[in-house]
PDB file of N, CA and C in Angstrom:
ATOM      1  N   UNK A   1      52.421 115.536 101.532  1.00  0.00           N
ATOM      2  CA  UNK A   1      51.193 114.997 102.120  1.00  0.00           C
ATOM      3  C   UNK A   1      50.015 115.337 101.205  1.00  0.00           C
ATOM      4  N   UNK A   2      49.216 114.654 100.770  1.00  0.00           N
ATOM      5  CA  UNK A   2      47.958 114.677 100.231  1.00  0.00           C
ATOM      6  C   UNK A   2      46.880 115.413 100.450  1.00  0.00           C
ATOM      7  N   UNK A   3      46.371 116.357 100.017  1.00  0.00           N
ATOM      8  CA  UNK A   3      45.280 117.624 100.552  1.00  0.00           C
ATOM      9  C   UNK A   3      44.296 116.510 101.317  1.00  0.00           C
ATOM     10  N   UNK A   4      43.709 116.601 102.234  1.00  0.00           N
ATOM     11  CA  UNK A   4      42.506 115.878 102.758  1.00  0.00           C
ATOM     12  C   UNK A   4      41.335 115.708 101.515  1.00  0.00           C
ATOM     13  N   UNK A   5      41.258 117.154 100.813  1.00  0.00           N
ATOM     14  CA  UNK A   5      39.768 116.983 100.130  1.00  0.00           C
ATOM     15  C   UNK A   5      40.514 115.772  98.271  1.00  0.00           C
ATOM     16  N   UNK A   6      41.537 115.939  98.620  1.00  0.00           N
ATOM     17  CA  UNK A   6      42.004 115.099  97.344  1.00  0.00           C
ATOM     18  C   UNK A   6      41.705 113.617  98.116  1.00  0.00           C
ATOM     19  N   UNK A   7      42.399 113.531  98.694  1.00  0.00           N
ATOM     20  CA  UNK A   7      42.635 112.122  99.605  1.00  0.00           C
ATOM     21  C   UNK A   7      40.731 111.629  99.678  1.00  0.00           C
ATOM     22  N   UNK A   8      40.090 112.407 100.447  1.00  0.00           N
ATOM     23  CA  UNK A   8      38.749 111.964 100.496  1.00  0.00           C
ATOM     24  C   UNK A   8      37.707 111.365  99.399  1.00  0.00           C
ATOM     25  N   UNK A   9      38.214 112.682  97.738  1.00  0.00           N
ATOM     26  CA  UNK A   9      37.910 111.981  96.769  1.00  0.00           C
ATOM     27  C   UNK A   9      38.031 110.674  95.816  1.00  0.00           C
ATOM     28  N   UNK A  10      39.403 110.163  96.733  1.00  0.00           N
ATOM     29  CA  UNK A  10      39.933 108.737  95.862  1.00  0.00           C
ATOM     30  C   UNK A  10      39.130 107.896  97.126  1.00  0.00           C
ATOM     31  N   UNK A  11      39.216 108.419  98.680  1.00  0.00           N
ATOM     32  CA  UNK A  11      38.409 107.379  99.286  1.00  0.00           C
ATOM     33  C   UNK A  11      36.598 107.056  98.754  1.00  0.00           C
ATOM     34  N   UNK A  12      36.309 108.129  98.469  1.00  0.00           N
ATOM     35  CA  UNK A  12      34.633 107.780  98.111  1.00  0.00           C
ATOM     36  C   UNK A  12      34.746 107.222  96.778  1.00  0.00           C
ATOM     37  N   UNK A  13      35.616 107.062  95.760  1.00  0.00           N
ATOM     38  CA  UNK A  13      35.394 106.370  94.653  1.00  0.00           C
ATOM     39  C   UNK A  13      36.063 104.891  94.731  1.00  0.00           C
ATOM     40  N   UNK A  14      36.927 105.108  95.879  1.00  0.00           N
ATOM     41  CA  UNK A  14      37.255 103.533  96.242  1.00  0.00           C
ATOM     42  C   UNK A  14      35.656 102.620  97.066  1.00  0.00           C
ATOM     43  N   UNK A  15      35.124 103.411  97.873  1.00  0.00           N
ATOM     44  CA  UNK A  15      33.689 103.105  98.491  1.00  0.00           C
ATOM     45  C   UNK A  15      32.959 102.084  97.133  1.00  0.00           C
ATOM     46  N   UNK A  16      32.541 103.553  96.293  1.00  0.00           N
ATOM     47  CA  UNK A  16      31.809 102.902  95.312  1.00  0.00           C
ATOM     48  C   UNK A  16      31.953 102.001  94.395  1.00  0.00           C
ATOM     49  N   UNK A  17      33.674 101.876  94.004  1.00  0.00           N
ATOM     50  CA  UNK A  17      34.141 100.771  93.450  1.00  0.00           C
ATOM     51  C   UNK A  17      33.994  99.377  94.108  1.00  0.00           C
ATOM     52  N   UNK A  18      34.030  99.223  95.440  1.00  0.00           N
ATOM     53  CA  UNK A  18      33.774  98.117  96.520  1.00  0.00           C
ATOM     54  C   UNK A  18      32.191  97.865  96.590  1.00  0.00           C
ATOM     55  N   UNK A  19      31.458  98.563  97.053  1.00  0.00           N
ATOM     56  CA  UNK A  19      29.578  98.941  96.691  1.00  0.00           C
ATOM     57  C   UNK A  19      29.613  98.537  95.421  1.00  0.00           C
ATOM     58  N   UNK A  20      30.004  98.624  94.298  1.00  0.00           N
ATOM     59  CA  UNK A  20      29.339  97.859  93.344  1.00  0.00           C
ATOM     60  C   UNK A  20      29.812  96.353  92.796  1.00  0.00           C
ATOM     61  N   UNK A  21      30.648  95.657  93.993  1.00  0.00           N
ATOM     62  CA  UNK A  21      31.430  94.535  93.925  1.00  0.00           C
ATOM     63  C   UNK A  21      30.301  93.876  94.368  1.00  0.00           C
ATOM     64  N   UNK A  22      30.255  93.877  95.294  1.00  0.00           N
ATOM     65  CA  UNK A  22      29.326  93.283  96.792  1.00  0.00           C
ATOM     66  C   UNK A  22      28.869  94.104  97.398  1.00  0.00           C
ATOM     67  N   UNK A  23      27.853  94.104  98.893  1.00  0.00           N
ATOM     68  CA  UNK A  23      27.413  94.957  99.632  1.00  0.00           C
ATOM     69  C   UNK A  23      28.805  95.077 100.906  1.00  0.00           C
ATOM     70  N   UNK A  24      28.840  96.170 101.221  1.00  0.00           N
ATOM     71  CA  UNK A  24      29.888  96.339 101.885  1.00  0.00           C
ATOM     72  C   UNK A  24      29.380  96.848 103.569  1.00  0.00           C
ATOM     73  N   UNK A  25      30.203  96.675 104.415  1.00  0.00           N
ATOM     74  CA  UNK A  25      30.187  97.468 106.016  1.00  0.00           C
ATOM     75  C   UNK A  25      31.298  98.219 105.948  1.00  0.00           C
ATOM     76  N   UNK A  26      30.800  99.203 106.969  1.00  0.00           N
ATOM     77  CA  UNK A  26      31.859 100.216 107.617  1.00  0.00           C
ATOM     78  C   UNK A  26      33.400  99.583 107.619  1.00  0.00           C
ATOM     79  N   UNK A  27      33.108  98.333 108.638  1.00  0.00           N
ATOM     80  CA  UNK A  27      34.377  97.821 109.416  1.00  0.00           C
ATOM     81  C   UNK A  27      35.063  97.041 107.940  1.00  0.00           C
ATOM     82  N   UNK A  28      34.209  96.223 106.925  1.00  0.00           N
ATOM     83  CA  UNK A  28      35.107  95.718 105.814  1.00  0.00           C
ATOM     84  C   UNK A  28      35.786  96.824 104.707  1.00  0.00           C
ATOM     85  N   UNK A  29      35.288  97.684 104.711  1.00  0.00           N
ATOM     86  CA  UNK A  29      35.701  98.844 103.877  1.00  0.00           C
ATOM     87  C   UNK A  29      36.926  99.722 104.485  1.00  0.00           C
ATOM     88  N   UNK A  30      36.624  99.374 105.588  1.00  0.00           N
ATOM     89  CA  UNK A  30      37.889  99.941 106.547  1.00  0.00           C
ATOM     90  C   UNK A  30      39.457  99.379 106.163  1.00  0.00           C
ATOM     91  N   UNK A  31      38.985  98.205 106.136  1.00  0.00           N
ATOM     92  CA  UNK A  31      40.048  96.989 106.359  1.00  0.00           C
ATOM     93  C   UNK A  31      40.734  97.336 104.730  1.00  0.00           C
ATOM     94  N   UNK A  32      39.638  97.235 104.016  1.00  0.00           N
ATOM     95  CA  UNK A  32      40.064  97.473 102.219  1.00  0.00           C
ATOM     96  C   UNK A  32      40.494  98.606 102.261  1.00  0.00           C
ATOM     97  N   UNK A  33      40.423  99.853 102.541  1.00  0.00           N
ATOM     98  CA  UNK A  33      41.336 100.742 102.300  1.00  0.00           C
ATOM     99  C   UNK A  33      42.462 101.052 102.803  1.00  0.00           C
ATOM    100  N   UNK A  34      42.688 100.292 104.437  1.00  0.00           N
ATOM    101  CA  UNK A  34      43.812 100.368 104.961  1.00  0.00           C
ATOM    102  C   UNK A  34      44.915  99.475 104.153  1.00  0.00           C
ATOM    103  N   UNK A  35      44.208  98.467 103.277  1.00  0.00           N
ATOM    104  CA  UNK A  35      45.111  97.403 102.450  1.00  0.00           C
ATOM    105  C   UNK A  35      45.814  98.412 101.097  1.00  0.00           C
ATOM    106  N   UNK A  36      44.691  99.539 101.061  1.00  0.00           N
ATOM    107  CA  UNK A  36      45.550 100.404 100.049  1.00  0.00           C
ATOM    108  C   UNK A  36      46.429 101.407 100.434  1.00  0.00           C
ATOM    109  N   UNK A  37      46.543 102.061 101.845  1.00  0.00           N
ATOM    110  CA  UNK A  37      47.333 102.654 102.133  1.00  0.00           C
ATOM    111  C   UNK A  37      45.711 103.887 102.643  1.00  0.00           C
ATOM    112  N   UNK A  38      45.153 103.684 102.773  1.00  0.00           N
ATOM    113  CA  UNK A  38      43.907 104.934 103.095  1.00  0.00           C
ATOM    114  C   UNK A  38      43.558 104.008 104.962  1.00  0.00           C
ATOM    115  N   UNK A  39      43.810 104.962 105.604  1.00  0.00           N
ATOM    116  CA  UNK A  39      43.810 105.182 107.691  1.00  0.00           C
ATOM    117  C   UNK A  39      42.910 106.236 107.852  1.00  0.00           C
ATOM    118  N   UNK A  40      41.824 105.683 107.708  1.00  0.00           N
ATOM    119  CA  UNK A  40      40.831 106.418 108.226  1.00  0.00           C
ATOM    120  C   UNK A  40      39.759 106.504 109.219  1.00  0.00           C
ATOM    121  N   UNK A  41      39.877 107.352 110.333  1.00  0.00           N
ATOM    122  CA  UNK A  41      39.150 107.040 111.379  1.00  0.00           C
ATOM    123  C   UNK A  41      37.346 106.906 111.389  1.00  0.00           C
ATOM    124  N   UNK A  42      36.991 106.403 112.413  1.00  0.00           N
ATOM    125  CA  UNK A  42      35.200 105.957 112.207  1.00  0.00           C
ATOM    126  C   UNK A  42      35.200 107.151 111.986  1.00  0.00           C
ATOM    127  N   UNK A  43      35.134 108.484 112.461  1.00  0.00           N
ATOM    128  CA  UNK A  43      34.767 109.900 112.193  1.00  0.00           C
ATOM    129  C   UNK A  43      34.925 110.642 110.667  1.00  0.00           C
ATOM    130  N   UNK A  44      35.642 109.695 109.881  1.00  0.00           N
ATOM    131  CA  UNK A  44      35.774 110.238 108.494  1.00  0.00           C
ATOM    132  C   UNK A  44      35.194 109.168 107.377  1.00  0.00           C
ATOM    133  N   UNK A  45      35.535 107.903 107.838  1.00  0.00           N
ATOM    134  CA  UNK A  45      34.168 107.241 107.066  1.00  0.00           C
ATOM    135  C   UNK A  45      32.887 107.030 107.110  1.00  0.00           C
ATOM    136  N   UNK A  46      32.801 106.899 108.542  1.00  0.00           N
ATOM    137  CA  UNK A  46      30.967 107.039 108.421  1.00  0.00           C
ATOM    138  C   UNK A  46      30.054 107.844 108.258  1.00  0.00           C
ATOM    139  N   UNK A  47      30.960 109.486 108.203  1.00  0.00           N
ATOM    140  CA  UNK A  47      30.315 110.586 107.479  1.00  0.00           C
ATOM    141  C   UNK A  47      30.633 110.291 105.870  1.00  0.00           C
ATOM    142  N   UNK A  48      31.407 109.800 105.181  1.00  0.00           N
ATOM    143  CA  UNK A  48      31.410 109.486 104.024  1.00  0.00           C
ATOM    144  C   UNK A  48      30.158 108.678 103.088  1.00  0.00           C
ATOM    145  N   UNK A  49      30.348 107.681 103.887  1.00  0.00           N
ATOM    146  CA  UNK A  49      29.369 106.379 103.673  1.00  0.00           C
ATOM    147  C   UNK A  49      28.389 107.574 103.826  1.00  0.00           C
ATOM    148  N   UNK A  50      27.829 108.284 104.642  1.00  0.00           N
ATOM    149  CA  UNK A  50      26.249 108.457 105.079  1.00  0.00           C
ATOM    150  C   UNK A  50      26.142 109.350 104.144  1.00  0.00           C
ATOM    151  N   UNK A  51      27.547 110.699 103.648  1.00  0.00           N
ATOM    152  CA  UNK A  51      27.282 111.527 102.481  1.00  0.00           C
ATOM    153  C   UNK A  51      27.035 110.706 101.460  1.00  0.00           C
ATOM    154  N   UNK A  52      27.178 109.348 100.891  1.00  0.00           N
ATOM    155  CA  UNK A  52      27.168 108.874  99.435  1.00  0.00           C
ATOM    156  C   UNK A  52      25.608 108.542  99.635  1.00  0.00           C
ATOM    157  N   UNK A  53      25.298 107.669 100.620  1.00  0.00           N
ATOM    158  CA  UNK A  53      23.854 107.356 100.592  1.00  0.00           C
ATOM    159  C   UNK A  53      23.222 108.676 100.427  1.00  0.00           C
ATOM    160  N   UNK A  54      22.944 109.607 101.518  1.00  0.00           N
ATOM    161  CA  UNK A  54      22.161 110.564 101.410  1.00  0.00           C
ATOM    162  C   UNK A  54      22.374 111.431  99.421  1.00  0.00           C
ATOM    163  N   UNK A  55      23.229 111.049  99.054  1.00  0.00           N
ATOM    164  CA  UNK A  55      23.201 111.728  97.618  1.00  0.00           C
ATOM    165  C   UNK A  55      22.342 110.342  96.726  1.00  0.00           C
ATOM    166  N   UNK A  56      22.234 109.713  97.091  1.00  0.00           N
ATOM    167  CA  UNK A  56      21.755 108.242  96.461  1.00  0.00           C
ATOM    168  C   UNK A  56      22.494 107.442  95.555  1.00  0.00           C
ATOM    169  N   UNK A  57      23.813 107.320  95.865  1.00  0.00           N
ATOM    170  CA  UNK A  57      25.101 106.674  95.746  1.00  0.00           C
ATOM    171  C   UNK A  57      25.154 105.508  95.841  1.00  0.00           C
ATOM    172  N   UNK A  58      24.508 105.061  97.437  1.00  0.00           N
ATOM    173  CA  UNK A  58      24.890 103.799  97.952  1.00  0.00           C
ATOM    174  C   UNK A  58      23.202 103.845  98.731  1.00  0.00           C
ATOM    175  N   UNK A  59      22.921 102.521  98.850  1.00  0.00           N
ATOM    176  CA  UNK A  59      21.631 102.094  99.354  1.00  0.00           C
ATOM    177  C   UNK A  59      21.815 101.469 100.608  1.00  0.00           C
ATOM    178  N   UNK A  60      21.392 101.628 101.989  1.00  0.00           N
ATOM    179  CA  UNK A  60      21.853 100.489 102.899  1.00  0.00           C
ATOM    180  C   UNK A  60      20.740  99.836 103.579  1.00  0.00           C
ATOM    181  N   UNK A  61      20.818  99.009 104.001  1.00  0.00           N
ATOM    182  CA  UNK A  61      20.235  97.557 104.564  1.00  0.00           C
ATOM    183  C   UNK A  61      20.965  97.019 106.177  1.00  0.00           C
ATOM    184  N   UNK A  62      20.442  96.408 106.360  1.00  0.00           N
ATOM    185  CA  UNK A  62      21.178  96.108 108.140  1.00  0.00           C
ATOM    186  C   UNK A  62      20.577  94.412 107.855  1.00  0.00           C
ATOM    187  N   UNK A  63      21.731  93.810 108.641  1.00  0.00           N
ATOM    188  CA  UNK A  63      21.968  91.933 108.681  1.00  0.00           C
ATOM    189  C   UNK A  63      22.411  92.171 110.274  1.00  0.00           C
ATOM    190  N   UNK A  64      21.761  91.280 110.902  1.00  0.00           N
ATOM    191  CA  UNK A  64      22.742  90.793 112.101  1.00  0.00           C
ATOM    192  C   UNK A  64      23.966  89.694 111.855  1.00  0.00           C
ATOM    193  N   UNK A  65      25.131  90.029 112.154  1.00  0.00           N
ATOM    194  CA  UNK A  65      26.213  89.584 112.014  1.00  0.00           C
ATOM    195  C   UNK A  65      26.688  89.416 113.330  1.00  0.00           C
ATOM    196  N   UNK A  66      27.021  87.573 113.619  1.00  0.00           N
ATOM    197  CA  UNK A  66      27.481  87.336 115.299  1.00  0.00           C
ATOM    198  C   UNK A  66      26.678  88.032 116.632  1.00  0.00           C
ATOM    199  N   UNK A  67      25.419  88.234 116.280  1.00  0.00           N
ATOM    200  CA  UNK A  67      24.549  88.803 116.850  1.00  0.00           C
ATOM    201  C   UNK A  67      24.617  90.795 117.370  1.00  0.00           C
ATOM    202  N   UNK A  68      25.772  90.951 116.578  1.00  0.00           N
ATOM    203  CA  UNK A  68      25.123  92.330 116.251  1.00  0.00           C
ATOM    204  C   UNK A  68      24.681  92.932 114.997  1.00  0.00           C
ATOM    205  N   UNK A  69      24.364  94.076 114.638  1.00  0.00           N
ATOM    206  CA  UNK A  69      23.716  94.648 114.078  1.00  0.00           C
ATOM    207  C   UNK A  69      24.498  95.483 113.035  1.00  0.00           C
ATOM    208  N   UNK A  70      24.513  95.108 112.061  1.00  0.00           N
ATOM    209  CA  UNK A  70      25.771  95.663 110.873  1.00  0.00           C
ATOM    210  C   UNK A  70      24.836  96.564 109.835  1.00  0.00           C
ATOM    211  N   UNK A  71      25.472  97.463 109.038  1.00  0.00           N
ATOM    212  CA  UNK A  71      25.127  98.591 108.451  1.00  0.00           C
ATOM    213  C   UNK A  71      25.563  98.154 106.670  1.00  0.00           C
ATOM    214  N   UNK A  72      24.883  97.579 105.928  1.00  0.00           N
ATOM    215  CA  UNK A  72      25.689  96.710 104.680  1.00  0.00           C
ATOM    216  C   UNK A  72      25.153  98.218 103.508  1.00  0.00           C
ATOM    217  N   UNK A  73      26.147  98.547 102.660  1.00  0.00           N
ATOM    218  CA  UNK A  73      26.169  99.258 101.671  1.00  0.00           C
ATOM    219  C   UNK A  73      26.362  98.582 100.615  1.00  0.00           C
ATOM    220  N   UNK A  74      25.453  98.798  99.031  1.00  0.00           N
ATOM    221  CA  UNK A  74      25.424  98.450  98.045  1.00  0.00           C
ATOM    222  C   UNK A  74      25.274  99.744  97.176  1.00  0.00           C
ATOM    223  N   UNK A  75      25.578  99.715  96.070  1.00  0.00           N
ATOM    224  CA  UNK A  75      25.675 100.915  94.793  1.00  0.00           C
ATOM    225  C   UNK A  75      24.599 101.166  94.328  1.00  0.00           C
ATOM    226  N   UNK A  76      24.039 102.007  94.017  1.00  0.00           N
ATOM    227  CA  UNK A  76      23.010 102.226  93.091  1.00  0.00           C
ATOM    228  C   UNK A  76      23.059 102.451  92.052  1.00  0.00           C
ATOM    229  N   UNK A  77      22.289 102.765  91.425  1.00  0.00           N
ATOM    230  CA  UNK A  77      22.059 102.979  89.611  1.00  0.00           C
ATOM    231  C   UNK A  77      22.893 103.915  89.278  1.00  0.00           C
ATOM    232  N   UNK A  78      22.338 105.066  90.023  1.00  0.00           N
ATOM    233  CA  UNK A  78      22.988 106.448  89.781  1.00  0.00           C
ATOM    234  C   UNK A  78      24.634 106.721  90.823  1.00  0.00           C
ATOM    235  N   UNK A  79      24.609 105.886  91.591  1.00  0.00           N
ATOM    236  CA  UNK A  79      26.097 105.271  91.528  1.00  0.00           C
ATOM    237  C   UNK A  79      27.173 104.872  90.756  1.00  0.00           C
ATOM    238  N   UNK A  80      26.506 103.821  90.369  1.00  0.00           N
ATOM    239  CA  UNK A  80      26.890 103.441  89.031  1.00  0.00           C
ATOM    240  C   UNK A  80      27.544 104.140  87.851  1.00  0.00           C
ATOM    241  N   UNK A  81      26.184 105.333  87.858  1.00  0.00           N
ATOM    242  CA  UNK A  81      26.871 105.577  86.732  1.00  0.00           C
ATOM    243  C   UNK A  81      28.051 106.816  87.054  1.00  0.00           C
ATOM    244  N   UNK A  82      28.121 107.793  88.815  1.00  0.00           N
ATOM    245  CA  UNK A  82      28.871 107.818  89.027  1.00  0.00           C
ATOM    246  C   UNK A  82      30.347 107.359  88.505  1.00  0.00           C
ATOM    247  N   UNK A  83      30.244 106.535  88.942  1.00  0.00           N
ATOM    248  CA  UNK A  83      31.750 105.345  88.975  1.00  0.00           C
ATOM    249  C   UNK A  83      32.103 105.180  87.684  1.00  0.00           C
ATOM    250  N   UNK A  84      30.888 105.193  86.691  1.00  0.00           N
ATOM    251  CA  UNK A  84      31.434 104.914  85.273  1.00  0.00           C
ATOM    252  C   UNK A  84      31.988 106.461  85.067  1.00  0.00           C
ATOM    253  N   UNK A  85      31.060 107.045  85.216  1.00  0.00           N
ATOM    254  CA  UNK A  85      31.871 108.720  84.631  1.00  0.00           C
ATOM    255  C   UNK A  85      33.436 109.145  85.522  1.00  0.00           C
ATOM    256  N   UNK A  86      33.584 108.639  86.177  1.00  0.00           N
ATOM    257  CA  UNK A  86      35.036 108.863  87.545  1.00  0.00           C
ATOM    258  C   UNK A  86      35.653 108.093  86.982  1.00  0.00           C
ATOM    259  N   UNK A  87      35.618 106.519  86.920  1.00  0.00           N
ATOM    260  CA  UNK A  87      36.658 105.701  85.863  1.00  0.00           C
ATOM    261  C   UNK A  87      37.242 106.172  84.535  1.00  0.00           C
ATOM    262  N   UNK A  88      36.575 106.888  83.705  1.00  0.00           N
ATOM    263  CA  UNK A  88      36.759 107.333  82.581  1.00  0.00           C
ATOM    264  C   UNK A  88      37.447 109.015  82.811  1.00  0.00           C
ATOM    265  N   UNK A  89      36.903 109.323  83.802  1.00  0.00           N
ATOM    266  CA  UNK A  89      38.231 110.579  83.996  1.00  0.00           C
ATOM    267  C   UNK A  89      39.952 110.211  84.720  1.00  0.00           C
ATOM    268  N   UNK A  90      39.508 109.670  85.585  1.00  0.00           N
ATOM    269  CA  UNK A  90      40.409 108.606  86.255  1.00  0.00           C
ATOM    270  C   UNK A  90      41.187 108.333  84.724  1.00  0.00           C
ATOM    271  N   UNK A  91      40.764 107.511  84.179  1.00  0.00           N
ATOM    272  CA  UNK A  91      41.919 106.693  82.605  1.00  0.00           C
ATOM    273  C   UNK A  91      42.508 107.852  82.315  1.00  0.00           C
ATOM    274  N   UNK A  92      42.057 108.662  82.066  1.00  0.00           N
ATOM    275  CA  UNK A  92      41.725 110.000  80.928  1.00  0.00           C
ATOM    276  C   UNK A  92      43.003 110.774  81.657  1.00  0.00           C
ATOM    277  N   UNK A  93      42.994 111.050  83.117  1.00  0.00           N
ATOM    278  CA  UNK A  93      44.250 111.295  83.730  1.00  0.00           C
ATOM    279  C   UNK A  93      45.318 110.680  83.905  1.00  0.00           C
ATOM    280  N   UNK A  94      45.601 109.881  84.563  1.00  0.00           N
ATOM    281  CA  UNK A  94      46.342 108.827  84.682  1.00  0.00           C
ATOM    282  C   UNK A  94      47.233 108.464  82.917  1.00  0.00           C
ATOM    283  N   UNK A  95      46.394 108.115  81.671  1.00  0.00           N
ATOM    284  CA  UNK A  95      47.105 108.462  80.224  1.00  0.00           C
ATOM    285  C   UNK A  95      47.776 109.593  79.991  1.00  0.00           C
ATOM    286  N   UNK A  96      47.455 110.926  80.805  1.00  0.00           N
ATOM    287  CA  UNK A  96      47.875 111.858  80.639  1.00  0.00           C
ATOM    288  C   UNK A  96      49.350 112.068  81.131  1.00  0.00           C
ATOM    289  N   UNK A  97      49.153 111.883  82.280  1.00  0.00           N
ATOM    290  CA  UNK A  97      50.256 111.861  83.538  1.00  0.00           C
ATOM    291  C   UNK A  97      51.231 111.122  83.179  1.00  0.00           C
ATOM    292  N   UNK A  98      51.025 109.738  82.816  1.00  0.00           N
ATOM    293  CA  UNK A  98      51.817 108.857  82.602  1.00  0.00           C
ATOM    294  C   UNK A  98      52.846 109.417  81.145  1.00  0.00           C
ATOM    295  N   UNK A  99      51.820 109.876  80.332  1.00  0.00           N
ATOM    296  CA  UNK A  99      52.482 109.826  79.466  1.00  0.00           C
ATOM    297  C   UNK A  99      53.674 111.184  78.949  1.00  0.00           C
ATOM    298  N   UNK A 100      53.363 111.946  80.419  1.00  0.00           N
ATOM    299  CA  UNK A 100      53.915 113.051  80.256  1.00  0.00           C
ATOM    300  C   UNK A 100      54.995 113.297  80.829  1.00  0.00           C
ATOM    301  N   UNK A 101      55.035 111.972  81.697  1.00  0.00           N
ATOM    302  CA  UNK A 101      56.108 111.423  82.872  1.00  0.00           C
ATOM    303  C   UNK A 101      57.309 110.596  82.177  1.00  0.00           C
ATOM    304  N   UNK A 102      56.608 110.076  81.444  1.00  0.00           N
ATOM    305  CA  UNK A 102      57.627 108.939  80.763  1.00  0.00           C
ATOM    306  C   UNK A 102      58.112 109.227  79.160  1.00  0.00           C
TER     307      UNK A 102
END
């Protein structure tokens, strides 16, 4: 089984990888990580989401959607460059692993 605090770190860089696609919601981000194998309850993403904003990660905005009231996340700069420095460790492992595997 996957440590939680490991597991949590591939979920917030999956967040920001999605945030800098498009603007994202709770409930669509939900859906995208359950498509990767990540089951995570409202109680562990929406403290996520609210930790990335409050670090200035992700920026949010509100749309009414079907007449309620939705919570839309987009990436920021310093997101950004987040994600660029995590991708490049991310490769940097993954070359490693792989190549130490095979």
């Amino acid at each position: 089984m996957l440590d939680r605090e490991f597991f949590l770190g591939f979920v917030r860089i999956h967040i920001l990888y999605h945030a800098s696609k498009e603007p994202i919601s709770g409930v669509e981000i939900a859906k995208e990580l359950r498509r990767h194998g990540y089951y995570l309850s409202p109680g562990t993403l929406y403290p996520a989401l609210h930790r990335l904003e409050k670090k200035g990660y992700l920026e949010r905005s509100s749309r009414v959607v079907a007449g309620k009231v939705r919570k839309y996340y987009v990436i920021t700069q310093q997101g950004l460059e987040v994600l660029k420095d995590a991708s490049k460790k991310i490769r940097e492992l993954v070359d490693e692993v792989l190549e130490e595997g095979g």
